[in-house]
C-alpha atoms as a PDB file:
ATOM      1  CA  UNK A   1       3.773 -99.429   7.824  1.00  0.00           C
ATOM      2  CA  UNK A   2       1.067 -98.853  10.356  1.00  0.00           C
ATOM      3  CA  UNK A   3       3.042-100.579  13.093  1.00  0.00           C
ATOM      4  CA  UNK A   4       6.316 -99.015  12.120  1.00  0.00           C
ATOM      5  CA  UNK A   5       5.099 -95.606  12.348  1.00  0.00           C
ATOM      6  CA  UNK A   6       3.175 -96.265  15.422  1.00  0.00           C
ATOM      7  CA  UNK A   7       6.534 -97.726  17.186  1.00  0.00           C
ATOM      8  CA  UNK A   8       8.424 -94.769  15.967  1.00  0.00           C
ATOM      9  CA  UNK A   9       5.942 -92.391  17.387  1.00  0.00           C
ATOM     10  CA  UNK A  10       5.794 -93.783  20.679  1.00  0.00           C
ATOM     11  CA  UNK A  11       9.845 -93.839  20.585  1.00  0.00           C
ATOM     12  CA  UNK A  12       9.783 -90.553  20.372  1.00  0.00           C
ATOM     13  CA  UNK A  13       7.094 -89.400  23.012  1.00  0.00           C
ATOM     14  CA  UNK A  14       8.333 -91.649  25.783  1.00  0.00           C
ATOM     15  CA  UNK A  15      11.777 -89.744  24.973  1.00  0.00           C
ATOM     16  CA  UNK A  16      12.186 -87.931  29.054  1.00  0.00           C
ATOM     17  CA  UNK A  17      13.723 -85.025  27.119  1.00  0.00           C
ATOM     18  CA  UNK A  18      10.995 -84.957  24.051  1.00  0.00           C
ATOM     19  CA  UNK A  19       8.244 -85.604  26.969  1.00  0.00           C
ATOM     20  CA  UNK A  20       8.956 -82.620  29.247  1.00  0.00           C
ATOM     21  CA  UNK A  21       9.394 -80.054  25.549  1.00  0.00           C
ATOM     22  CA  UNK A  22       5.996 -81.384  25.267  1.00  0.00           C
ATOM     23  CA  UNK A  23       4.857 -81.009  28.711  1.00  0.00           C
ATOM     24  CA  UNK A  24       6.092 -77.348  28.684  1.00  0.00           C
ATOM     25  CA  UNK A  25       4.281 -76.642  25.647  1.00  0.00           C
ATOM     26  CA  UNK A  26       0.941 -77.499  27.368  1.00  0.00           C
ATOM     27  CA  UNK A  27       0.250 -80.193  26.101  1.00  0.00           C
ATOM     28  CA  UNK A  28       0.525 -84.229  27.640  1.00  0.00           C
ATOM     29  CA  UNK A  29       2.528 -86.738  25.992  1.00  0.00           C
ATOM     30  CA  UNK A  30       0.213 -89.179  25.114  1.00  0.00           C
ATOM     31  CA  UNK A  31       1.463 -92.119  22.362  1.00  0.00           C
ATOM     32  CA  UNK A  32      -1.657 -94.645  21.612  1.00  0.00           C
ATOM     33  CA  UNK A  33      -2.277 -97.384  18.714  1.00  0.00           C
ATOM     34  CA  UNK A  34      -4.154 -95.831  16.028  1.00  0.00           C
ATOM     35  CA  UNK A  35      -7.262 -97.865  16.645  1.00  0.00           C
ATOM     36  CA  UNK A  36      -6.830 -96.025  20.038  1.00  0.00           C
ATOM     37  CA  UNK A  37      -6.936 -92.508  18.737  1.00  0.00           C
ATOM     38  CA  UNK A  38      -9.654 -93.435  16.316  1.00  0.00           C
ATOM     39  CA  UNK A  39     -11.460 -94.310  19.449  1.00  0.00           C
ATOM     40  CA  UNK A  40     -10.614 -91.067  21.479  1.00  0.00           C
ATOM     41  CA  UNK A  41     -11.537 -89.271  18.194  1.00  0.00           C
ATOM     42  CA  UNK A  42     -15.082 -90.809  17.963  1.00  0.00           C
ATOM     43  CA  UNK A  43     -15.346 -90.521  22.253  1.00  0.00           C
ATOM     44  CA  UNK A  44     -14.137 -86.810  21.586  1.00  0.00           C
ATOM     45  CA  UNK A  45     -16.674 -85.792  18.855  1.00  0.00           C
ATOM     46  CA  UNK A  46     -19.594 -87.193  20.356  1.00  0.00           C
ATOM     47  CA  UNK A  47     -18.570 -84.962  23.771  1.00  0.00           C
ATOM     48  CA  UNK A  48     -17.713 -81.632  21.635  1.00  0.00           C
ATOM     49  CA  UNK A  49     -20.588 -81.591  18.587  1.00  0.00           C
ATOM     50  CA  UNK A  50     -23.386 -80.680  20.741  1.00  0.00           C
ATOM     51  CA  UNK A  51     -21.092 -77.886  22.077  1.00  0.00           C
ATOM     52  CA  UNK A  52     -19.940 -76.499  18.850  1.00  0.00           C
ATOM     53  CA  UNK A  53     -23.569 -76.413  17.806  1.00  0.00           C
ATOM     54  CA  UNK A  54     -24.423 -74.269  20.621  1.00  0.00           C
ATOM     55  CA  UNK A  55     -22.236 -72.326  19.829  1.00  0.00           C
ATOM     56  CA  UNK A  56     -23.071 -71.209  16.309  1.00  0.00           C
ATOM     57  CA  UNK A  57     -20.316 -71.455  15.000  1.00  0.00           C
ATOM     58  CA  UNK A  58     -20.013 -71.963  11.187  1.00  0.00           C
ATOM     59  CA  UNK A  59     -17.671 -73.180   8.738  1.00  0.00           C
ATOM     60  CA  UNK A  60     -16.781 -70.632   6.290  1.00  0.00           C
END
């Protein structure tokens, strides 16, 4: 199911046409194997917590 999904995804998001809605929304059109986004997840947390905690910003 995994690889289905992930092949579907990327389908989509290398789409020109789906790509540049996505492009002017702000946003990059990135496609990436989940053990890829768990990766950018973990790489992305690690960056951000010490931020957020500076912050003081709490979870109501």
């Amino acid at each position: 199911i995994h690889a289905r999904l992930t092949t579907a995804v990327r389908g989509v998001v290398d789409d020109p046409e789906t790509a540049d809605r996505i492009r002017q929304m702000g946003l990059d059109p990135l496609s990436s194997t989940p053990e890829e986004l768990r990766a950018r997840v973990l790489r992305d947390r690690t960056f951000y917590a010490p931020i957020v905690q500076a912050s003081g910003v709490q979870q109501d």
